[in-house]
N, C-alpha and C. Protein backbone atom coordinates (compact mmCIF):
# COMPACT_ATOMS: atom_id res chain seq x y z
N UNK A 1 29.40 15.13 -8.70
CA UNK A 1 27.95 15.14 -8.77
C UNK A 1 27.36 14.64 -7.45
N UNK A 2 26.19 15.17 -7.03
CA UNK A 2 25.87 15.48 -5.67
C UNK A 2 25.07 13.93 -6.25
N UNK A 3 25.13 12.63 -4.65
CA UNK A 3 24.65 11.42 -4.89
C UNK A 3 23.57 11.33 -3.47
N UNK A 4 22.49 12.38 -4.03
CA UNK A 4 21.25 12.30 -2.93
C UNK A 4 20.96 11.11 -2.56
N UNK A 5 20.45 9.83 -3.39
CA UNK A 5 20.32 8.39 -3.02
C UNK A 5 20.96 8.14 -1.30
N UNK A 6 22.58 8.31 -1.60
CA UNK A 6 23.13 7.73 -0.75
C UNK A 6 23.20 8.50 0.50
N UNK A 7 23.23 10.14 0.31
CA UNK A 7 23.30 10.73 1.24
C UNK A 7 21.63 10.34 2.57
N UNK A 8 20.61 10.55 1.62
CA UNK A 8 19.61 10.00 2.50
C UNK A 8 19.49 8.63 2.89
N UNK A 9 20.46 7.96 1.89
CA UNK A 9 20.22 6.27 3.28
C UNK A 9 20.87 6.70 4.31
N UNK A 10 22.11 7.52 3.95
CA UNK A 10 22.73 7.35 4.92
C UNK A 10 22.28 7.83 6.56
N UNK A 11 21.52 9.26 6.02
CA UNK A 11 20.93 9.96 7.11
C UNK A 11 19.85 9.14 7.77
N UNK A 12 18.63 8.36 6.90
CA UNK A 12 18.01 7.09 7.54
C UNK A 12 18.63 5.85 7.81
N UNK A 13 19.52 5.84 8.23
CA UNK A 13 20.06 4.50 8.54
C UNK A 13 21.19 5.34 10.04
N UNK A 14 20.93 6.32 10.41
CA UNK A 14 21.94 7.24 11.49
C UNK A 14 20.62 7.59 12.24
N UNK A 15 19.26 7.73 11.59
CA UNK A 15 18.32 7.81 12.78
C UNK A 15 17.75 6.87 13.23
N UNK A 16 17.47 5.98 12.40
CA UNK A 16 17.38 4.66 13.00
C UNK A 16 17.96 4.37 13.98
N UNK A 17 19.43 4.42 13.39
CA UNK A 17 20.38 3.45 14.73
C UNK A 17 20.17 4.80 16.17
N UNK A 18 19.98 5.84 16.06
CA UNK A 18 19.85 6.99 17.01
C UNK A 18 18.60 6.33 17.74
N UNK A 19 17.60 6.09 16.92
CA UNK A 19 16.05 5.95 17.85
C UNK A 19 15.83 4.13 17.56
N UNK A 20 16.38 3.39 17.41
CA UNK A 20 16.64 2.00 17.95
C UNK A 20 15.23 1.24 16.66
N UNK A 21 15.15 0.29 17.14
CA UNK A 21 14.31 -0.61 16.07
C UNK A 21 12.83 -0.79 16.41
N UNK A 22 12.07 0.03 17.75
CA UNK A 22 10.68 -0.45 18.03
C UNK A 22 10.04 1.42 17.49
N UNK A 23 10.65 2.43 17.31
CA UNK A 23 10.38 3.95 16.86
C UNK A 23 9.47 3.65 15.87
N UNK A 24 7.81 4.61 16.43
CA UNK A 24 7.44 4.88 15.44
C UNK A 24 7.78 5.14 13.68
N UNK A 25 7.05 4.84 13.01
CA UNK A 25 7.33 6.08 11.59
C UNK A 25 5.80 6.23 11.01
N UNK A 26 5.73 7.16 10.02
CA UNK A 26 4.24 7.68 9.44
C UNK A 26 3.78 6.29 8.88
N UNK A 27 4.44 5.43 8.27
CA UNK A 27 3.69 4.02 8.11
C UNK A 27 2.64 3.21 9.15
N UNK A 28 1.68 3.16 8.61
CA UNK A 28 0.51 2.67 9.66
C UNK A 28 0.81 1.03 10.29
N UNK A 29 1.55 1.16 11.77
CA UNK A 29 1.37 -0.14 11.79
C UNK A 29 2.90 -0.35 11.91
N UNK A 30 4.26 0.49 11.26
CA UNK A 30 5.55 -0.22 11.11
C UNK A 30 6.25 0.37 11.79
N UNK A 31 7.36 -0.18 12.78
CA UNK A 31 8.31 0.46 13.09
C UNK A 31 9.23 0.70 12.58
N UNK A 32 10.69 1.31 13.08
CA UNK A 32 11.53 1.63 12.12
C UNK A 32 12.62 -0.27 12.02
N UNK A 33 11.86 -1.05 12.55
CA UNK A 33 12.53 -2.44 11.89
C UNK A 33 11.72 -2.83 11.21
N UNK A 34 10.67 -3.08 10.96
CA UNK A 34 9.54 -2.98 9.78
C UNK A 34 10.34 -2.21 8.41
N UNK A 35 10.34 -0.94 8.95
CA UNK A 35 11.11 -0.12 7.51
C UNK A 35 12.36 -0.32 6.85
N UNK A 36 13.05 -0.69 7.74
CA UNK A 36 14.39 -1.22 7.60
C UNK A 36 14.37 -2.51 6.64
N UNK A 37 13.60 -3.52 7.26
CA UNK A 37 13.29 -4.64 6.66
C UNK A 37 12.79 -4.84 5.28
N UNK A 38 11.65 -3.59 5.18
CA UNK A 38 10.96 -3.56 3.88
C UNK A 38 12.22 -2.59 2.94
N UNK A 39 12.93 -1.75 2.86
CA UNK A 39 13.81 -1.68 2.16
C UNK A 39 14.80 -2.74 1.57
N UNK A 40 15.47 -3.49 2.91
CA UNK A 40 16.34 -4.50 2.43
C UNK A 40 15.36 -5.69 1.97
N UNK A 41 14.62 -5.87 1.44
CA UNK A 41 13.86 -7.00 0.68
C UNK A 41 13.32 -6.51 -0.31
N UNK A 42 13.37 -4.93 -0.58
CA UNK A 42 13.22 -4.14 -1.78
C UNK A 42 14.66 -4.05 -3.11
N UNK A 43 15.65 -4.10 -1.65
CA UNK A 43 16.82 -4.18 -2.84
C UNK A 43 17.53 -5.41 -2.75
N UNK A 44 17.39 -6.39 -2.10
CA UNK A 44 17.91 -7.88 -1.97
C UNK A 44 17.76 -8.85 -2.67
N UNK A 45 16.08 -8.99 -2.08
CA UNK A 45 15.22 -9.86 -2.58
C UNK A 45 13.99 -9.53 -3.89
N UNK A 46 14.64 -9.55 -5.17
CA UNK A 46 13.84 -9.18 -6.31
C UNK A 46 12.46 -10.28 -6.50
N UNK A 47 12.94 -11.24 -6.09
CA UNK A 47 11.80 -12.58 -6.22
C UNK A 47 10.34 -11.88 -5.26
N UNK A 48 10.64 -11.66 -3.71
CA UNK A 48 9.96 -10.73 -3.18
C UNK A 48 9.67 -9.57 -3.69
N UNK A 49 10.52 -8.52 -4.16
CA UNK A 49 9.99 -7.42 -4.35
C UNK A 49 9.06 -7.22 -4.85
N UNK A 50 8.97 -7.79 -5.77
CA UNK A 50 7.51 -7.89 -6.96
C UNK A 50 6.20 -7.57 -6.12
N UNK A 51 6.05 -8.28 -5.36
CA UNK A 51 4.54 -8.46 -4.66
C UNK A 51 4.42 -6.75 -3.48
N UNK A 52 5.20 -6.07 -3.13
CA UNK A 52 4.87 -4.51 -3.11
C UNK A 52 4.20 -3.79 -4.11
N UNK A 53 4.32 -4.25 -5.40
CA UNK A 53 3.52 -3.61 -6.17
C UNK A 53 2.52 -4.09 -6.59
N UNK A 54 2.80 -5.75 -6.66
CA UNK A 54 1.93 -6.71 -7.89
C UNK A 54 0.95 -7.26 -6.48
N UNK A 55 -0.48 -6.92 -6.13
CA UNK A 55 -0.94 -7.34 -5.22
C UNK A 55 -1.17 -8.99 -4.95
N UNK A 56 -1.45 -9.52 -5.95
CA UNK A 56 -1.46 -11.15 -6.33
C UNK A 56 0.34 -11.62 -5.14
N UNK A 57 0.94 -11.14 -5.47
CA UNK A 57 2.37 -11.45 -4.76
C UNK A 57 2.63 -11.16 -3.41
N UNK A 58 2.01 -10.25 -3.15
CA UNK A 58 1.88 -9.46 -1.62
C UNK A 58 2.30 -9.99 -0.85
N UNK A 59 0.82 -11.47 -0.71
CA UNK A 59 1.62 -12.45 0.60
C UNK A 59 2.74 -13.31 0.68
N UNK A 60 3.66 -13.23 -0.19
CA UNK A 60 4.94 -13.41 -0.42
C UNK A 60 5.47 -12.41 0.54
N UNK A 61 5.79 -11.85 -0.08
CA UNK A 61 6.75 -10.51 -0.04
C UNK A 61 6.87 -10.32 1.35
N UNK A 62 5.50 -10.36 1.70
CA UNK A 62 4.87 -9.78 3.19
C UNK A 62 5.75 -10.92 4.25
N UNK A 63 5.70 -12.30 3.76
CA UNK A 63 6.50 -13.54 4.24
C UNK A 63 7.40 -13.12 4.32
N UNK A 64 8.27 -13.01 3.27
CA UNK A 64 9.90 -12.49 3.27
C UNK A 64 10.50 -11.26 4.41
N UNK A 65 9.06 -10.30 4.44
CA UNK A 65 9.95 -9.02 5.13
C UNK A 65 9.72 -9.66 6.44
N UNK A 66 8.47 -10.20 6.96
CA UNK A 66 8.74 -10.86 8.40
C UNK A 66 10.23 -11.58 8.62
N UNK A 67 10.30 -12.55 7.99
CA UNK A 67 11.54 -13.30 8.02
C UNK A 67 12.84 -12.15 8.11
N UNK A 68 12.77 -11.31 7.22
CA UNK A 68 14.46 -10.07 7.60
C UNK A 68 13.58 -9.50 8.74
N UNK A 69 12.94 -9.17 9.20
CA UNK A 69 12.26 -7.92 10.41
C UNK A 69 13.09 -8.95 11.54
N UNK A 70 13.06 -10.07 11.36
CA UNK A 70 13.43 -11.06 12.69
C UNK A 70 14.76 -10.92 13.01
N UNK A 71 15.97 -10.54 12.12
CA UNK A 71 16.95 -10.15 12.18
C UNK A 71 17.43 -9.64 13.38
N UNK A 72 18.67 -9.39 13.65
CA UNK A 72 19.70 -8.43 14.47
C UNK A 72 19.46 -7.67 13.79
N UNK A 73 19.25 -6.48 15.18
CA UNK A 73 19.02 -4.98 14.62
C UNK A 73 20.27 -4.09 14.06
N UNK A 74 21.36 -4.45 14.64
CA UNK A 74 22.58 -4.05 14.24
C UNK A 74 23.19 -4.60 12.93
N UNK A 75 22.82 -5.89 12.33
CA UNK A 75 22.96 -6.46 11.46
C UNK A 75 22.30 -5.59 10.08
N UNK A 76 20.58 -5.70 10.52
CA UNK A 76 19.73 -4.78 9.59
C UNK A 76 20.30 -3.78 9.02
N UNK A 77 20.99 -2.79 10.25
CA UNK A 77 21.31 -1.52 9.66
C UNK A 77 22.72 -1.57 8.57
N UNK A 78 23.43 -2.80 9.19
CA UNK A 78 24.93 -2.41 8.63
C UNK A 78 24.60 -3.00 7.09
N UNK A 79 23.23 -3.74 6.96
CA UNK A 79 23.01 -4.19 5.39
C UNK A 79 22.29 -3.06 4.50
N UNK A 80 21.56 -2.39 5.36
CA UNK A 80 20.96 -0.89 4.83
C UNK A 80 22.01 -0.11 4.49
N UNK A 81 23.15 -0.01 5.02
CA UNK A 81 24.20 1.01 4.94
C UNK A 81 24.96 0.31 3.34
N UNK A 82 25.23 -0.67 3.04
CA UNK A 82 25.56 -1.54 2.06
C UNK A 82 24.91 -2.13 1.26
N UNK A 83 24.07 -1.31 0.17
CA UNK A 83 23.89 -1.99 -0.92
C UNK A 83 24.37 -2.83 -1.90
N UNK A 84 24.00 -4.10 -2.05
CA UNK A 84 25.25 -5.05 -3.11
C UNK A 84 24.73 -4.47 -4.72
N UNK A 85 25.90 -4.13 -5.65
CA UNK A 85 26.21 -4.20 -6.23
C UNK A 85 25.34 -4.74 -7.10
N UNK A 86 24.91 -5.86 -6.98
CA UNK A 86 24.25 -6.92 -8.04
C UNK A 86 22.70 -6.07 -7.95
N UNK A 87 22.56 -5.15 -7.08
CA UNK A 87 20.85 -5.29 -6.77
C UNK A 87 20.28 -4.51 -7.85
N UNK A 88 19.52 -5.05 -8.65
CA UNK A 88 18.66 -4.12 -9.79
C UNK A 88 18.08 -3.10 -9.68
N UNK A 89 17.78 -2.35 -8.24
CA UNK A 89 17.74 -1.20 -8.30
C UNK A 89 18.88 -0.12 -7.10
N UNK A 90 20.28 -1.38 -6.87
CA UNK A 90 20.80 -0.10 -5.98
C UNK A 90 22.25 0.09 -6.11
N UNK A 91 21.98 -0.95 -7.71
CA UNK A 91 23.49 -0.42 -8.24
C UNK A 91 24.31 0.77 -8.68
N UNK A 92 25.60 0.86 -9.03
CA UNK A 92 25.60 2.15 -9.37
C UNK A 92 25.14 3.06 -10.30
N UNK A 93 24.33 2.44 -11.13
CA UNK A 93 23.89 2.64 -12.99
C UNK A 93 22.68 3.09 -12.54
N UNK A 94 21.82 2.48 -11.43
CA UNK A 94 19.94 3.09 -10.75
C UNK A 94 19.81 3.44 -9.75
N UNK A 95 21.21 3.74 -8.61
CA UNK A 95 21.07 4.00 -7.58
C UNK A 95 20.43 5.38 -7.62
N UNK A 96 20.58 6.73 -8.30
CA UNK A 96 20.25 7.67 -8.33
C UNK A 96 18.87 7.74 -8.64
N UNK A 97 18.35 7.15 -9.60
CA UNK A 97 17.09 7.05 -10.49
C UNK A 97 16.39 6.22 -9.36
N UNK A 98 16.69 4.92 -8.97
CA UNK A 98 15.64 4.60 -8.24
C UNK A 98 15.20 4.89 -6.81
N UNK A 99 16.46 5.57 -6.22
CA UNK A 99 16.67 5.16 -4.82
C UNK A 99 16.61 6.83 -3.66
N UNK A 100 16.63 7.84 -4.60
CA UNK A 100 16.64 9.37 -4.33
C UNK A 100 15.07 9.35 -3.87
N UNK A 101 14.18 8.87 -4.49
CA UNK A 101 13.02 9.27 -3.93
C UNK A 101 12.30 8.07 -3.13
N UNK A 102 12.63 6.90 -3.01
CA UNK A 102 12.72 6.34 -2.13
C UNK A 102 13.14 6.48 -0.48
N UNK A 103 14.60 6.51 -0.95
CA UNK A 103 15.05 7.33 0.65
C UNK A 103 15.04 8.03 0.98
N UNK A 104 14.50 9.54 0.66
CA UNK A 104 14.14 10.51 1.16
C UNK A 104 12.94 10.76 1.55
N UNK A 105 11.51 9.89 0.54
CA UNK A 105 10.63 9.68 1.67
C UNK A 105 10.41 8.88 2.61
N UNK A 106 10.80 7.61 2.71
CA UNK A 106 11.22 6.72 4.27
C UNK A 106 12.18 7.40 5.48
N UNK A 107 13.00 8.29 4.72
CA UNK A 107 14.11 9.24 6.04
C UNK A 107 12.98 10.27 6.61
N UNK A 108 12.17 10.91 5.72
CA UNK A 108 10.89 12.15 5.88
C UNK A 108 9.86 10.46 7.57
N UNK A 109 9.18 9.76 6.62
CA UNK A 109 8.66 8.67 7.28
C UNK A 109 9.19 8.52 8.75
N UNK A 110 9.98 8.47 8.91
CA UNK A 110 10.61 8.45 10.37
C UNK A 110 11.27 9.31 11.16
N UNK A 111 11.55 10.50 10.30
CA UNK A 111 11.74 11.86 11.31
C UNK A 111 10.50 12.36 11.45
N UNK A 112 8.77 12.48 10.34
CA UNK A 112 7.61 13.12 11.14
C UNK A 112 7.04 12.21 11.90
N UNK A 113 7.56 10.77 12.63
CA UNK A 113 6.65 10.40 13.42
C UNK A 113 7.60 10.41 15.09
N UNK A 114 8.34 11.30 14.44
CA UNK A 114 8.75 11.73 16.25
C UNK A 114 8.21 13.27 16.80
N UNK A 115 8.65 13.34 18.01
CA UNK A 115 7.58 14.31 18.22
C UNK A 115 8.37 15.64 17.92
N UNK A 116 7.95 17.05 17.98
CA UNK A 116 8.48 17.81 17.50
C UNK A 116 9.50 18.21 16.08
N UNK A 117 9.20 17.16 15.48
CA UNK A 117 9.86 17.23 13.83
C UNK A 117 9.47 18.86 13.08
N UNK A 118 10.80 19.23 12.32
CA UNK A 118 10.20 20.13 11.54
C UNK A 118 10.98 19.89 10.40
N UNK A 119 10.00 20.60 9.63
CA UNK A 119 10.57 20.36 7.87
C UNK A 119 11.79 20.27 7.74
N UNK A 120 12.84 19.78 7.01
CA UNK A 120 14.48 20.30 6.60
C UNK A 120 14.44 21.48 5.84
N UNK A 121 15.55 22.08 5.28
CA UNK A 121 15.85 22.95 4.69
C UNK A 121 16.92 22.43 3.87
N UNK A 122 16.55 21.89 2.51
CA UNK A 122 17.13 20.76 1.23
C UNK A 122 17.78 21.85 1.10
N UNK A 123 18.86 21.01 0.33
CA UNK A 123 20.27 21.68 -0.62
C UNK A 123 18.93 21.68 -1.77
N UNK A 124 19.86 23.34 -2.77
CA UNK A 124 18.88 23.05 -4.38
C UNK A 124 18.72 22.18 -5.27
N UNK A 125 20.02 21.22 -5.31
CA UNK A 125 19.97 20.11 -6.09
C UNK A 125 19.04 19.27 -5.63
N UNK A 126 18.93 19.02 -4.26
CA UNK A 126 17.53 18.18 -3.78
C UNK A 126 16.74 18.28 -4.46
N UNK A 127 16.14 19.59 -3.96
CA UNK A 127 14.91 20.03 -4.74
C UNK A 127 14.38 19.88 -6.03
N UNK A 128 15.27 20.60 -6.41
CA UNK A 128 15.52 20.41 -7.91
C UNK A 128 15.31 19.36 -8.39
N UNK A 129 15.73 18.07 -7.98
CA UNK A 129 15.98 17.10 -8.24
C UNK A 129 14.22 16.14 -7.64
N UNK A 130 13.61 16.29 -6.60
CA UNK A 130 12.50 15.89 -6.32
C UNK A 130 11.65 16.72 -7.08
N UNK A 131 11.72 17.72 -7.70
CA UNK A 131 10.67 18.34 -8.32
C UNK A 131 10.57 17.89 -9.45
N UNK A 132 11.61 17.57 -10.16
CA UNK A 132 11.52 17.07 -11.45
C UNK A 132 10.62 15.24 -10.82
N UNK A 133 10.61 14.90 -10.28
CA UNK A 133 9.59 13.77 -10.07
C UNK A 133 8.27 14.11 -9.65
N UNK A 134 8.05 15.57 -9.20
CA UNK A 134 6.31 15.62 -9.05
C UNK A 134 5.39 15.41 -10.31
N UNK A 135 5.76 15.73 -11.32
CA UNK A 135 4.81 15.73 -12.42
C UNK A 135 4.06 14.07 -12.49
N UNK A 136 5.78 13.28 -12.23
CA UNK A 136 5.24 11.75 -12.76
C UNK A 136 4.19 11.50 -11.51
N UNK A 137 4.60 12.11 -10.37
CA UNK A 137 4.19 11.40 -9.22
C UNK A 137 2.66 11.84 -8.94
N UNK A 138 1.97 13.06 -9.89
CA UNK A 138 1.15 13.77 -9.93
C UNK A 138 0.18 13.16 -10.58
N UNK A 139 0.90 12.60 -11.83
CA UNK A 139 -0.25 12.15 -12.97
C UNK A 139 -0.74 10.54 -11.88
N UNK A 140 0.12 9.80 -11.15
CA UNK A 140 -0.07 8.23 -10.80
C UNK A 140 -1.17 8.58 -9.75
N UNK A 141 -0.72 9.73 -8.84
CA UNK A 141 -1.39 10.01 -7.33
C UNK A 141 -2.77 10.71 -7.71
N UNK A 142 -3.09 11.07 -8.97
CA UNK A 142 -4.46 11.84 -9.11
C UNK A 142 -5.29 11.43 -10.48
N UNK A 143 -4.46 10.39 -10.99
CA UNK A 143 -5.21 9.85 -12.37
C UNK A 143 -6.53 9.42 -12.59
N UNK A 144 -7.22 9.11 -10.97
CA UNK A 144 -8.43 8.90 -10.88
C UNK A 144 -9.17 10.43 -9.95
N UNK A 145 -8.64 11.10 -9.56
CA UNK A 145 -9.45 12.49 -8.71
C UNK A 145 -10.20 13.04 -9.84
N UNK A 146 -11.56 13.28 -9.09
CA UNK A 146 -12.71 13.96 -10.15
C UNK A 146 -12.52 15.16 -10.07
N UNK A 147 -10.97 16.09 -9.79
CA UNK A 147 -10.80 17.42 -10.15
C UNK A 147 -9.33 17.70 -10.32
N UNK A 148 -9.20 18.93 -11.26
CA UNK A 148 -8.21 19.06 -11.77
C UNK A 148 -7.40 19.65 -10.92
N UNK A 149 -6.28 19.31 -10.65
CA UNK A 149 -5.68 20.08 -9.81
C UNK A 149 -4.28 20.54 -10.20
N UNK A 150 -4.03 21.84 -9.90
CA UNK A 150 -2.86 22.49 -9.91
C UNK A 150 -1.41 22.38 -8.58
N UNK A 151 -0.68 21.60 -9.26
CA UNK A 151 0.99 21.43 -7.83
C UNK A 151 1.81 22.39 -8.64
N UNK A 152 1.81 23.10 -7.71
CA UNK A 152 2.94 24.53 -7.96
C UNK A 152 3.95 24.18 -6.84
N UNK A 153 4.81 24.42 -6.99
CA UNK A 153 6.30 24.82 -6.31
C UNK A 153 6.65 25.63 -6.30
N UNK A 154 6.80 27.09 -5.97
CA UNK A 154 7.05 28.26 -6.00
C UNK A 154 8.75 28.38 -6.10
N UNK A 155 9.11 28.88 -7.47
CA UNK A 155 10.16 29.38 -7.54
C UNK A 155 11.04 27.63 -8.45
N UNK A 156 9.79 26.41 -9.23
CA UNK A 156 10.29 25.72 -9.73
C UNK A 156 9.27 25.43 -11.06
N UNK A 157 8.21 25.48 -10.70
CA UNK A 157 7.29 25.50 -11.80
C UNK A 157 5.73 25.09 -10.98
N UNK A 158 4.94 24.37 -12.26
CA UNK A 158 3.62 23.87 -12.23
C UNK A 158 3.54 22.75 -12.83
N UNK A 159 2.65 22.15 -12.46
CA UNK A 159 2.16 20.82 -13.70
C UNK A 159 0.56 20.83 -12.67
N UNK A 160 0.02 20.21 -14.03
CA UNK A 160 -1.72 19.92 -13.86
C UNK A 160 -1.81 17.99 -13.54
N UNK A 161 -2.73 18.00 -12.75
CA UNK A 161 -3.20 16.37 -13.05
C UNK A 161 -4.61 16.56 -12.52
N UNK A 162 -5.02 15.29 -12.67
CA UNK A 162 -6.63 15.11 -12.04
C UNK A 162 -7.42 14.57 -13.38
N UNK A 163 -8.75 14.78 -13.09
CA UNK A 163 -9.72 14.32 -14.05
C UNK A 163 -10.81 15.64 -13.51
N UNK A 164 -12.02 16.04 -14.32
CA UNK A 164 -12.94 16.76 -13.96
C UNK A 164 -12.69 18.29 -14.23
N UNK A 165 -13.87 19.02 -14.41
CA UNK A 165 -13.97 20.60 -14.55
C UNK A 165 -13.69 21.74 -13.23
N UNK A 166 -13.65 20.97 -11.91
CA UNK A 166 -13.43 22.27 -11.14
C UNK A 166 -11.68 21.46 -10.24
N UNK A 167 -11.57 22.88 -10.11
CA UNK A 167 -10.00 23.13 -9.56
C UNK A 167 -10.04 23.13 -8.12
N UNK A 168 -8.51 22.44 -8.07
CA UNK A 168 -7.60 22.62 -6.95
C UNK A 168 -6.62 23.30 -6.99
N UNK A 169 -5.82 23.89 -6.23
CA UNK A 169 -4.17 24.23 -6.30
C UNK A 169 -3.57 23.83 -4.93
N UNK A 170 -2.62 22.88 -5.25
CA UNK A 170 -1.65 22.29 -4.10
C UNK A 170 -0.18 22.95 -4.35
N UNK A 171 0.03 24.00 -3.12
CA UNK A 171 1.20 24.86 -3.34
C UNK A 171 2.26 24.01 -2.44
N UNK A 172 3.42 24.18 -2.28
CA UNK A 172 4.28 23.70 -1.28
C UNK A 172 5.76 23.02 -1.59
N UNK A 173 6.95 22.98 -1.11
CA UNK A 173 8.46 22.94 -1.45
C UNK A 173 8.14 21.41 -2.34
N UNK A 174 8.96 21.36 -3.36
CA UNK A 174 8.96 19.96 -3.75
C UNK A 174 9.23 18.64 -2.73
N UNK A 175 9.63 18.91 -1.58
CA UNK A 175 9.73 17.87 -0.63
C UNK A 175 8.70 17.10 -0.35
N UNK A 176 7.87 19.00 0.07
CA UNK A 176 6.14 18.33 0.60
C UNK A 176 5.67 18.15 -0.22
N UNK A 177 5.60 18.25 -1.24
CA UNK A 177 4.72 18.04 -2.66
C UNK A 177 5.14 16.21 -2.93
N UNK A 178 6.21 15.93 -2.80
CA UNK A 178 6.29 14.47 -2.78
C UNK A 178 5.82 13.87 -1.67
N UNK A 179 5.97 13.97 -0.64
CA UNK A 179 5.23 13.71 0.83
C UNK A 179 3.89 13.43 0.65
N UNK A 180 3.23 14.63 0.27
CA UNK A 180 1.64 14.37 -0.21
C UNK A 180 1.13 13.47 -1.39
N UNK A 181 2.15 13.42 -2.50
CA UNK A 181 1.19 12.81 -3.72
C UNK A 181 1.88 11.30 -3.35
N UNK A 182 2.73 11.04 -2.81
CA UNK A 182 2.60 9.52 -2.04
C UNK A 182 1.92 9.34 -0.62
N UNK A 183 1.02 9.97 -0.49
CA UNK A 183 0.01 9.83 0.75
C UNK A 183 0.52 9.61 2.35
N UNK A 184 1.26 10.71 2.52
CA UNK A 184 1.39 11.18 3.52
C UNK A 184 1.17 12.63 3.82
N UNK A 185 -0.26 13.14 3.44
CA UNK A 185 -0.95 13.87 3.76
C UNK A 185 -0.83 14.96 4.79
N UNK A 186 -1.02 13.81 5.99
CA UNK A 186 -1.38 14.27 7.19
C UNK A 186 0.39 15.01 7.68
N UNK A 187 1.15 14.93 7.46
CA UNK A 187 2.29 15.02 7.91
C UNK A 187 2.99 16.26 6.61
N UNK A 188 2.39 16.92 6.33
CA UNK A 188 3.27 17.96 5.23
C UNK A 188 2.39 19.58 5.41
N UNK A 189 3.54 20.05 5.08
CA UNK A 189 3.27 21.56 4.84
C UNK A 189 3.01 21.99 3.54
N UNK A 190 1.55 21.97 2.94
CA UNK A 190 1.30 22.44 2.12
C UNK A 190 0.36 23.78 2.06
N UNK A 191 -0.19 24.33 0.80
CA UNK A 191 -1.57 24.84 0.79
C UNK A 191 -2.25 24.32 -0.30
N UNK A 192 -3.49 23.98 0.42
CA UNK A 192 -4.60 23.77 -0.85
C UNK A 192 -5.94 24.58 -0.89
N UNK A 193 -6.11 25.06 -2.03
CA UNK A 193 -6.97 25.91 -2.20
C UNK A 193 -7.84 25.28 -3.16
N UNK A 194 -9.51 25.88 -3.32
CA UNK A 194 -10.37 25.59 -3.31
C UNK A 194 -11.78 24.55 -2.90
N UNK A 195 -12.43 23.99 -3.48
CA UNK A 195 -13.87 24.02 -3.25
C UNK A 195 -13.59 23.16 -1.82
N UNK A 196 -14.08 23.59 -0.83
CA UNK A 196 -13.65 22.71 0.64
C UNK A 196 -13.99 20.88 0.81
N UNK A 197 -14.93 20.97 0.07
CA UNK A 197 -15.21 19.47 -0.41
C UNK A 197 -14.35 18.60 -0.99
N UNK A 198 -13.69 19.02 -1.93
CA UNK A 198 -12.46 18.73 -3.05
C UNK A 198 -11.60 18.77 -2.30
N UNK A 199 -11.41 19.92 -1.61
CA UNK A 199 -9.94 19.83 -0.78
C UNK A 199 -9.80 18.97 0.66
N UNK A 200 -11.17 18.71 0.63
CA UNK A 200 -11.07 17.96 2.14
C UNK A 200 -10.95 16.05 1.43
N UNK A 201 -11.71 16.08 0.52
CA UNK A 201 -11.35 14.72 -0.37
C UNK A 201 -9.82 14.30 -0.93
N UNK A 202 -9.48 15.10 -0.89
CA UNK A 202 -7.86 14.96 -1.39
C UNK A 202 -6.81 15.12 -0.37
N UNK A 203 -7.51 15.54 0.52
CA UNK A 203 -6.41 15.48 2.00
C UNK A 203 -6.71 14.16 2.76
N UNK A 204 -7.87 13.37 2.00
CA UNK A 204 -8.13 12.39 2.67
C UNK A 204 -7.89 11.12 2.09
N UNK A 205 -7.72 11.09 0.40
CA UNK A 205 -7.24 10.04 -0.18
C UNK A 205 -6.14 9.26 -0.20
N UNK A 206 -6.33 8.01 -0.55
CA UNK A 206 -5.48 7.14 -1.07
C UNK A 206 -4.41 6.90 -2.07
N UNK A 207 -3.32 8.10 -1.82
CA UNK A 207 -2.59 8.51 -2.53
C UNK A 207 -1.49 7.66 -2.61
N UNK A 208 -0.76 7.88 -3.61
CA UNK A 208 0.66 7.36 -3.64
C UNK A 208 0.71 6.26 -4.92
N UNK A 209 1.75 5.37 -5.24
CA UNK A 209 2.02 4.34 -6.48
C UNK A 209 1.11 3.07 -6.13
């Protein structure tokens, strides 16, 4: 069974070490030791982790990843490459479930903020496998948009989300379709069709978990 999780740390943790620890990525503000850092305190440090999501915790968390960002850069990576065992989300039982769409958009994160990047061309199980997460990622990223909108994948299906009476349709590979409904917008190959207002509001929001 194909173990996407690992294959994309692995590939983000080979460009990293390729483009060193001060490299841009689409994160506003982080380099790729920033990213590095905020992963390994995602699967290390559970006491920290919390506050990425739980805003009350934030300035924790935010403490903690400074403290690993300070690290050896060579160190960073060889702990990225090695997930322990014990970690609640990168063991072998959730590595798949939690960690596939994780590392494939942080590996996406730091190959479009170099210059000349172009899309990959995913194995089908990828796909396959990120598409079956647009729906969830659809209903979180548009539960408040005052229009309904249609994410098609051509050649995987549809699902609806939004709120409101007039339409959108966001076409594009399940890659970019995850790219976008975690708000990286500016950096994907999609199409969106209709009312130019709507579509210019949704290319501009605050997307993502």
């Amino acid at each position: 069974m194909p173990r996407y999780a690992r294959s994309e740390r692995e590939a983000l943790a080979d460009l990293m070490s390729t483009l060193g620890p001060e490299a841009p990525t689409v994160n506003e503000g982080w380099t790729t030791r920033d990213l590095a850092a905020h992963l390994l305190v995602r699967e290390r440090r559970p006491d920290a982790a919390a506050g990425i999501f739980v805003p009350p915790l934030g300035g924790y968390a935010e403490r903690v990843r400074r403290r690993v960002t300070a690290g050896d850069w060579a160190q960073l990576l060889d702990r990225l490459r090695r997930p322990p065992l014990w970690s609640p989300v990168s063991n072998p039982l959730t590595d798949e479930l939690t960690n596939t769409l994780e590392f494939f958009i942080h590996h996406e994160d730091v190959r479009r903020a170099q210059a000349g990047w172009q899309p990959r061309q995913l194995p089908a199980g990828l796909d396959q496998t990120l598409w079956r997460r647009v729906g969830m990622l659809a209903r979180l990223a548009l539960r408040r948009f005052p229009a309904r909108v249609r994410v098609r994948a051509p050649g995987h299906g549809e699902v609806a989300a939004g709120r409101g009476g007039e339409q959108l349709q966001l076409v594009g590979a399940p890659g970019e379709l995850v790219l976008f409904l975690s708000g990286r917008q500016r950096v994907t190959r999609v199409q969106l069709d209709g009312a130019p207002e709507l579509a210019a509001r949704l290319q501009a929001a605050h997307l993502g978990f």
